[in-house]
N, C-alpha and C. Protein backbone atom coordinates (compact mmCIF):
# COMPACT_ATOMS: atom_id res chain seq x y z
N UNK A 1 -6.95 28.15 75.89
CA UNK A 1 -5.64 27.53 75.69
C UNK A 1 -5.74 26.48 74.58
N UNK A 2 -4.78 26.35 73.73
CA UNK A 2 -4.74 25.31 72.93
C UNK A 2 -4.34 24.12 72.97
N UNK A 3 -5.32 22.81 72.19
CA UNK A 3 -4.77 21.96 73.05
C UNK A 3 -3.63 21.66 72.03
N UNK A 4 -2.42 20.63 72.38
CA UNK A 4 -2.20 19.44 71.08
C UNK A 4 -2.21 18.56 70.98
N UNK A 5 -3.02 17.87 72.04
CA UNK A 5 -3.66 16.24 71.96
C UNK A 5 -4.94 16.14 70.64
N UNK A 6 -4.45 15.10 70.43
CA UNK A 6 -5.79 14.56 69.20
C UNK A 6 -4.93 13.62 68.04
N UNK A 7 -6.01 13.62 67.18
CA UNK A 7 -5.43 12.59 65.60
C UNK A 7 -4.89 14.39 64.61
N UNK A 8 -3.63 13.78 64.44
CA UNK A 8 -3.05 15.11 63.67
C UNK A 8 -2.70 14.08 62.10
N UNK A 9 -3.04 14.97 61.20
CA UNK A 9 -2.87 14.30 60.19
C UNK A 9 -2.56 15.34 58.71
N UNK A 10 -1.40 14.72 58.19
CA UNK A 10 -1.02 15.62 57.09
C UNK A 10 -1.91 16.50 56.47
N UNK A 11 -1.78 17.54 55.98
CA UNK A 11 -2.50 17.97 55.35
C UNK A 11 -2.39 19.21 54.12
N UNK A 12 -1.10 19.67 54.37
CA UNK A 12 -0.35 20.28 52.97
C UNK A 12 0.73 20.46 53.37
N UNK A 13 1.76 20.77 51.96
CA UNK A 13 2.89 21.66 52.12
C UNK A 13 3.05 22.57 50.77
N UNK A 14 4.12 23.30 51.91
CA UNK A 14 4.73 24.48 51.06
C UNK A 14 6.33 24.88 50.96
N UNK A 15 6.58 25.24 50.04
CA UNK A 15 7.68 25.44 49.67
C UNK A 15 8.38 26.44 51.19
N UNK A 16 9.69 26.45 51.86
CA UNK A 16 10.58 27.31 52.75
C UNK A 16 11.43 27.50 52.44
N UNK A 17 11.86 28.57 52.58
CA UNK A 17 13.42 28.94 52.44
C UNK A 17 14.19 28.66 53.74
N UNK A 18 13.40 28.42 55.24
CA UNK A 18 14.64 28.24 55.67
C UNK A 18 14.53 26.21 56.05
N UNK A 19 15.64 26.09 57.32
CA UNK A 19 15.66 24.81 57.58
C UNK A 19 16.29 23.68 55.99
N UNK A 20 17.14 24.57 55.07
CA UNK A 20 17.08 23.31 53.75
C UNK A 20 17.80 21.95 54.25
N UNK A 21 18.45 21.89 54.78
CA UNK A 21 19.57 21.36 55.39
C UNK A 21 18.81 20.03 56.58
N UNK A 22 17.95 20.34 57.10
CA UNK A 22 16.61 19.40 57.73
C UNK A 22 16.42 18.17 57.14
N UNK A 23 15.83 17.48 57.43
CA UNK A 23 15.41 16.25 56.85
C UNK A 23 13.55 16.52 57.23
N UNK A 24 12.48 16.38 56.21
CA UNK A 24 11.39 16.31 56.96
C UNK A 24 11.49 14.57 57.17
N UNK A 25 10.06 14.42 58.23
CA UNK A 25 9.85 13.57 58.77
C UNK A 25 9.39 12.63 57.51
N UNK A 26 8.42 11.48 57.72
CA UNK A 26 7.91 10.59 56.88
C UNK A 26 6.09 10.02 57.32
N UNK A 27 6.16 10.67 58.32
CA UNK A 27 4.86 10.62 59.17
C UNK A 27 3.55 10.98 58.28
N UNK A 28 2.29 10.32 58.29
CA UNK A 28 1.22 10.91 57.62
C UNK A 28 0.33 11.43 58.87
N UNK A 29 0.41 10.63 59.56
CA UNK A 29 -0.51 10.45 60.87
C UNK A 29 -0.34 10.33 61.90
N UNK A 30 -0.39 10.94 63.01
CA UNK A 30 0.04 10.97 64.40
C UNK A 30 -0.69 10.73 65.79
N UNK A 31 -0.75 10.83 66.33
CA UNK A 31 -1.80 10.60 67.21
C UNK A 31 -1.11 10.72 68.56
N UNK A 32 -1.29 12.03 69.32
CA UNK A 32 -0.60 12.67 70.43
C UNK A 32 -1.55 12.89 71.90
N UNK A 33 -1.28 11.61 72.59
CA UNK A 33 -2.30 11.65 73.75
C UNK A 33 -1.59 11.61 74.96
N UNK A 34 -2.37 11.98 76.09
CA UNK A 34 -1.47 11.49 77.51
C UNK A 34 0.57 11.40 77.43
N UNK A 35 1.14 11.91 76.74
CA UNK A 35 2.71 11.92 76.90
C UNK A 35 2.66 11.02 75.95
N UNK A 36 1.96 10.46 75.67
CA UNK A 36 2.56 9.47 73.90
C UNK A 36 1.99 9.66 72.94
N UNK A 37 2.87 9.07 72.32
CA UNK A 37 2.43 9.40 70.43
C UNK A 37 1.92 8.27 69.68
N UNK A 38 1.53 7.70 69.17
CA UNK A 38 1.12 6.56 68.73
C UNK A 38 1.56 7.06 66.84
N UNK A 39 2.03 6.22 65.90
CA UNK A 39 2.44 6.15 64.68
C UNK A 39 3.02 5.21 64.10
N UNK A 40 3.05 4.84 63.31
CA UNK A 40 3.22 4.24 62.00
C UNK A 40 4.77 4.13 61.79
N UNK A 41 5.51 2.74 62.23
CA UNK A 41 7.19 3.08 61.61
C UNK A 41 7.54 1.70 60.99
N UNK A 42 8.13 1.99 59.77
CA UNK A 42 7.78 0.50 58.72
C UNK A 42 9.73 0.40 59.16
N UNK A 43 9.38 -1.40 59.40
CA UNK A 43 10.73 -1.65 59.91
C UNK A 43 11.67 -2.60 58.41
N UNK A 44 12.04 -1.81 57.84
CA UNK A 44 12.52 -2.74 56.79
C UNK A 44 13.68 -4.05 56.59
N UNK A 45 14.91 -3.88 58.16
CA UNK A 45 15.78 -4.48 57.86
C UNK A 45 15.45 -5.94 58.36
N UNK A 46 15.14 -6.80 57.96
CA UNK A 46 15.32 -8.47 58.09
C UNK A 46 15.88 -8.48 59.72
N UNK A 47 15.11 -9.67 60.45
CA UNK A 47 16.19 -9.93 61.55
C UNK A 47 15.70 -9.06 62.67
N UNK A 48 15.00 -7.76 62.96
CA UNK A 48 14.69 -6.69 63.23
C UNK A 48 13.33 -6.64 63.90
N UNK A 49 13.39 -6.98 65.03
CA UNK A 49 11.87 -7.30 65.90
C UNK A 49 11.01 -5.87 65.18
N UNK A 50 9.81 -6.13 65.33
CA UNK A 50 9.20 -5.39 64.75
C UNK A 50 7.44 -5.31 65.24
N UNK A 51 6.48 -4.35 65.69
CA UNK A 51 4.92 -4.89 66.44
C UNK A 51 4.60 -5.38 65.26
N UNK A 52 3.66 -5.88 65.41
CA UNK A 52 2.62 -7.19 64.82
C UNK A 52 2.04 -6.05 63.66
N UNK A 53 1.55 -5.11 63.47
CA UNK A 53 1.02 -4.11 62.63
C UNK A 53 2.20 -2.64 62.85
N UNK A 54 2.92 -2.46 62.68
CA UNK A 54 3.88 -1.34 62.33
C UNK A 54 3.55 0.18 63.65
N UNK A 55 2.67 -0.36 64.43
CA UNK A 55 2.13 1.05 64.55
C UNK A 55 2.91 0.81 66.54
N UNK A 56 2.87 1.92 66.51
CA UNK A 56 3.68 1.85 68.31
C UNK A 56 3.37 3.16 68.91
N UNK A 57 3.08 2.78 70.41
CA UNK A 57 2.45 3.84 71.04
C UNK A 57 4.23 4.46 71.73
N UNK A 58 4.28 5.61 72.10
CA UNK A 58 5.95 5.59 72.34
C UNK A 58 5.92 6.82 73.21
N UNK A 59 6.87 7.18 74.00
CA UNK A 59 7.20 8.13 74.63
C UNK A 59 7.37 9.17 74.13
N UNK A 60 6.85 10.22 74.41
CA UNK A 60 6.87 11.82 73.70
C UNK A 60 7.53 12.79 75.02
N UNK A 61 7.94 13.95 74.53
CA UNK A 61 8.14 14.99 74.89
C UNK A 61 8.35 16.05 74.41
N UNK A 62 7.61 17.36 74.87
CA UNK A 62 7.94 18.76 74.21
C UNK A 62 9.05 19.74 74.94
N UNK A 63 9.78 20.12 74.07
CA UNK A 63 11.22 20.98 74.21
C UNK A 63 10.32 22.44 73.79
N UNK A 64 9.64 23.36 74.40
CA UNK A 64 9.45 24.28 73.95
C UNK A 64 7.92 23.95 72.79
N UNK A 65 8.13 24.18 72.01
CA UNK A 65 6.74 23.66 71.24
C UNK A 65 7.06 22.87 69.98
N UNK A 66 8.32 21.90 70.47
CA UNK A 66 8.28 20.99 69.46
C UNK A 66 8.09 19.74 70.70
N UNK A 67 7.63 18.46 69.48
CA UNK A 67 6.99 17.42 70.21
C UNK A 67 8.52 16.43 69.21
N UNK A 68 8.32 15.68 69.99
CA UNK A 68 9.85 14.72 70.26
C UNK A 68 8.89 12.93 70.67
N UNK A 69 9.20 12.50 69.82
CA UNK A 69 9.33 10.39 70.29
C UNK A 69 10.24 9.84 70.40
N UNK A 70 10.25 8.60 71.46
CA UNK A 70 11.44 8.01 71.72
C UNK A 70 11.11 6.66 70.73
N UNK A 71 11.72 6.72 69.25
CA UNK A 71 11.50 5.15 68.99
C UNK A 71 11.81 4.05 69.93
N UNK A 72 11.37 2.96 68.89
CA UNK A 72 11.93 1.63 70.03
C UNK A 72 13.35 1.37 70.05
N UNK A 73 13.88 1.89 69.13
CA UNK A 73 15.16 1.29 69.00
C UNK A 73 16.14 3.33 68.68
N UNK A 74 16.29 3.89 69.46
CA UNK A 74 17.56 4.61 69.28
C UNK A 74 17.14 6.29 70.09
N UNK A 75 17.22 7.10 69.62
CA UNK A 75 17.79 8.69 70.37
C UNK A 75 16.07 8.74 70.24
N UNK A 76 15.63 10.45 71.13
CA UNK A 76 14.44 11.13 70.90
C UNK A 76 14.68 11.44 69.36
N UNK A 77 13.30 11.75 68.62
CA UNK A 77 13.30 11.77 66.95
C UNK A 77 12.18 12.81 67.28
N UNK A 78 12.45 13.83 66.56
CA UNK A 78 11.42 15.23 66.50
C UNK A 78 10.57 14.78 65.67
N UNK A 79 9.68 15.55 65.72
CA UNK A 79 8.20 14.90 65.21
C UNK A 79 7.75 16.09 64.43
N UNK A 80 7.09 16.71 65.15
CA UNK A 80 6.78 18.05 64.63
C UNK A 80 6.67 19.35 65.43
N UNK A 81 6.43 20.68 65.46
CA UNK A 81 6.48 21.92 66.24
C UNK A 81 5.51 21.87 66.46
N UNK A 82 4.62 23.15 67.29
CA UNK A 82 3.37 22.96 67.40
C UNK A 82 3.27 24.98 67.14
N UNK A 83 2.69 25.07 65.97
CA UNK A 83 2.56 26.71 65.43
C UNK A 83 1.15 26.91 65.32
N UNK A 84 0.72 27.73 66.21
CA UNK A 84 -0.23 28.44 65.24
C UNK A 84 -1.82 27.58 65.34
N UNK A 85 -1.46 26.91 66.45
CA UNK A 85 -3.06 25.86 66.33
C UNK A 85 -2.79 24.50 65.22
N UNK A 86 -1.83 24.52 64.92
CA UNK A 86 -1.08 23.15 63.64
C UNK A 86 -0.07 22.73 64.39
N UNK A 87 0.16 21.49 63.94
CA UNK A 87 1.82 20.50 63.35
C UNK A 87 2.74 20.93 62.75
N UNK A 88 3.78 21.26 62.35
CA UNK A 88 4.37 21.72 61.34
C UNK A 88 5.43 20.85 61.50
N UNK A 89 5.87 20.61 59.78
CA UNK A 89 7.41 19.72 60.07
C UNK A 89 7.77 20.81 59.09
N UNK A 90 8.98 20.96 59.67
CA UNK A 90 10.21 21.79 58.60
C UNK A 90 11.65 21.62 58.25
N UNK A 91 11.80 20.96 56.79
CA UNK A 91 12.99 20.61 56.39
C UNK A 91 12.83 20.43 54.37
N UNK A 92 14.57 20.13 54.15
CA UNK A 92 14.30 19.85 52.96
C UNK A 92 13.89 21.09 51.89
N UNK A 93 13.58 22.50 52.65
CA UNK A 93 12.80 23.62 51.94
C UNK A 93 11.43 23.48 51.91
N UNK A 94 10.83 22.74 52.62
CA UNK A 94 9.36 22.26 52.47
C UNK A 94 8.71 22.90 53.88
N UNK A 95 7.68 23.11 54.02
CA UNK A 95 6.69 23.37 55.24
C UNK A 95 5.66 22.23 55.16
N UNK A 96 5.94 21.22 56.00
CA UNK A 96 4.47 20.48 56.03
C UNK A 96 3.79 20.69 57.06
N UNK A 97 1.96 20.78 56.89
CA UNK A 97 1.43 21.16 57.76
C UNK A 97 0.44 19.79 57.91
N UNK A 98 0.33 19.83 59.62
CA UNK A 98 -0.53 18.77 60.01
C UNK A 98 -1.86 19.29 60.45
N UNK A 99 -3.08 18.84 60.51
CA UNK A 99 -4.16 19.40 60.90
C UNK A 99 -5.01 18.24 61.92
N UNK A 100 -5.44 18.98 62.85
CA UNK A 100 -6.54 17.78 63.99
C UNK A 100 -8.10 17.62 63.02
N UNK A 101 -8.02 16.08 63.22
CA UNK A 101 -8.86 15.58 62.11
C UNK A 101 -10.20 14.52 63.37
N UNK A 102 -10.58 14.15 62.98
CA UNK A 102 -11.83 13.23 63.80
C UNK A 102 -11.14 11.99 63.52
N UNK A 103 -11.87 11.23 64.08
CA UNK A 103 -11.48 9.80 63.78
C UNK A 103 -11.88 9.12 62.28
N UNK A 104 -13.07 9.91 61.43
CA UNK A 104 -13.52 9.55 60.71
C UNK A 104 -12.95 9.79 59.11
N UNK A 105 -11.66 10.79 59.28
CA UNK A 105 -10.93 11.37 57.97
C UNK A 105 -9.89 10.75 58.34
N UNK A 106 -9.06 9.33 59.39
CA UNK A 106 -8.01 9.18 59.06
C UNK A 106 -8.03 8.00 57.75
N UNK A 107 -6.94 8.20 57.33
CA UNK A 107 -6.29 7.90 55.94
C UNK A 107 -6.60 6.07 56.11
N UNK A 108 -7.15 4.95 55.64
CA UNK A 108 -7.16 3.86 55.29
C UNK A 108 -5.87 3.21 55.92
N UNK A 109 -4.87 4.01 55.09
CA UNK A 109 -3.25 2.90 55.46
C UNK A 109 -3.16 3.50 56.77
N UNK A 110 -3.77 4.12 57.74
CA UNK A 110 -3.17 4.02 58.91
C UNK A 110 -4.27 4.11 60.22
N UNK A 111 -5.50 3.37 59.63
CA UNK A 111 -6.77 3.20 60.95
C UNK A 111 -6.05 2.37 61.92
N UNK A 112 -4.93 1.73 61.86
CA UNK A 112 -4.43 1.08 63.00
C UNK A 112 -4.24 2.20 64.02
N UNK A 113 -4.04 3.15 64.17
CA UNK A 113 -3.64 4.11 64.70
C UNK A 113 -4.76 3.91 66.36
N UNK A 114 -5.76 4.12 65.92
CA UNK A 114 -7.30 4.17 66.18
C UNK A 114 -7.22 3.01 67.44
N UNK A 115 -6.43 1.31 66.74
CA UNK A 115 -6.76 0.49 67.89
C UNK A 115 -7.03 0.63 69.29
N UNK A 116 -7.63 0.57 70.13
CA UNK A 116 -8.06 0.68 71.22
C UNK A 116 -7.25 -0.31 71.92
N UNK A 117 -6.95 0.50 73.30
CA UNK A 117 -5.65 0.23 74.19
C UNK A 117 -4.44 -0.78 73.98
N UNK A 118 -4.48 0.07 73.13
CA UNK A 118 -2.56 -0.25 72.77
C UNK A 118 -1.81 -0.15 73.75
N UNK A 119 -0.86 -0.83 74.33
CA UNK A 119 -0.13 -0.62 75.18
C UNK A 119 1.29 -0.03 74.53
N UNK A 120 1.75 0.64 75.81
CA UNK A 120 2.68 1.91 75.61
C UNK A 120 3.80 0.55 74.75
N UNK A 121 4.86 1.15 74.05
CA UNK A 121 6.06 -0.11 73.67
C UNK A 121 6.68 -0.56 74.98
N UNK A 122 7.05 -2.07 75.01
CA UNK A 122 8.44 -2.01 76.09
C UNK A 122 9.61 -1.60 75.70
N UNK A 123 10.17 -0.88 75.99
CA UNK A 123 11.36 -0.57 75.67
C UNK A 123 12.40 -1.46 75.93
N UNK A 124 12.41 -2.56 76.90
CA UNK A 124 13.18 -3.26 77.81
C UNK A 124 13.70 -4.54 76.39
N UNK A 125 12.56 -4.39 75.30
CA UNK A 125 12.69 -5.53 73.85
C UNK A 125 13.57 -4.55 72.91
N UNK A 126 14.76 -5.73 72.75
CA UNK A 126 15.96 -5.15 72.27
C UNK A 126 16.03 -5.25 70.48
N UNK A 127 17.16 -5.18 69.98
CA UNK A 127 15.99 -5.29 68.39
C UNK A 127 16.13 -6.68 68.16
N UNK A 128 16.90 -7.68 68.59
CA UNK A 128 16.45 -9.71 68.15
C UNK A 128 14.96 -9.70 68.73
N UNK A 129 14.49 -8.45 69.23
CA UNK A 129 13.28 -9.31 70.06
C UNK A 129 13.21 -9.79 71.20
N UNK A 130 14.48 -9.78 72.15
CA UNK A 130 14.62 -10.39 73.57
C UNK A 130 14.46 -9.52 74.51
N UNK A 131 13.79 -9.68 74.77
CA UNK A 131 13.44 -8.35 76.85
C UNK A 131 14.33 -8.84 77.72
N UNK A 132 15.13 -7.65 77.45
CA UNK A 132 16.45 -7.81 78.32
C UNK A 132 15.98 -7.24 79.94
C-alpha cells in the first residue's frame, strides 16, 4: 500500500491542457503527517496575527485522493491529489509534481518545516490575535 505521509517537496512541472481555469497552489514544501500538514504561509496584510516563523501545523483531510488544509484563518484549501505514488497540483495549464524527499534535500527557505513538536495551530486565535 502506498503511503502519503512524509516531506513532499516540489519537484517539476509540466505543461496540461486540462484544469486551465484552476489556480495552482504556491506551496514548495509540505509535510503530511498524522491528519496534519505542516507548511509555509507568508502573511502579508499588516495588523494580521501571524506564527513567529510563517510555518503552521494545520488540519488536513482527504476527499478521495486529494489532500485538503484548514488554514488559520478561512474555508478547507486543496493542497494537492495524491497520483501515482506523487503530489500533484493541477491548474493554470501546468502539472506540478511533488516528490517524498528525506529530511536532508529540504530546500533552505523552508527547514522550519522540520522543527520538532510544533504544536497543531489554535484555531480558537482570531486574526487581531485574540483566542476567542
Amino acid at each position: 500500500m502506498e503511503t502519503k505521509e512524509g516531506i513532499w517537496q516540489f519537484a517539476y512541472q509540466e505543461d496540461f491542457d486540462g484544469e486551465k481555469d484552476m489556480q495552482l497552489n504556491e506551496h514548495f514544501t509540505f509535510l503530511y503527517k498524522d491528519g496534519t500538514v505542516t507548511l509555509r504561509l507568508v502573511t502579508m496584510h499588516p495588523g494580521i496575527w501571524k506564527s513567529e516563523d510563517d510555518f503552521y501545523k494545520l488540519k488536513a483531510k482527504f476527499e478521495k485522493n486529494t489532500l485538503y488544509y484548514l488554514p488559520p484563518f478561512g474555508n478547507w484549501a486543496k493542497l494537492a491529489s495524491f497520483d501515482n505514488n506523487h503530489f500533484v497540483d493541477i491548474g493554470n495549464g501546468k502539472r506540478r509534481v511533488f516528490e517524498r524527499i528525506s529530511k536532508d534535500k529540504v530546500v533552505k527557505w523552508n527547514l522550519n518545516i522540520l522543527k520538532e513538536n510544533r504544536e497543531l495551530h489554535n484555531y480558537r486565535i482570531s486574526p487581531d490575535g485574540v483566542i476567542r
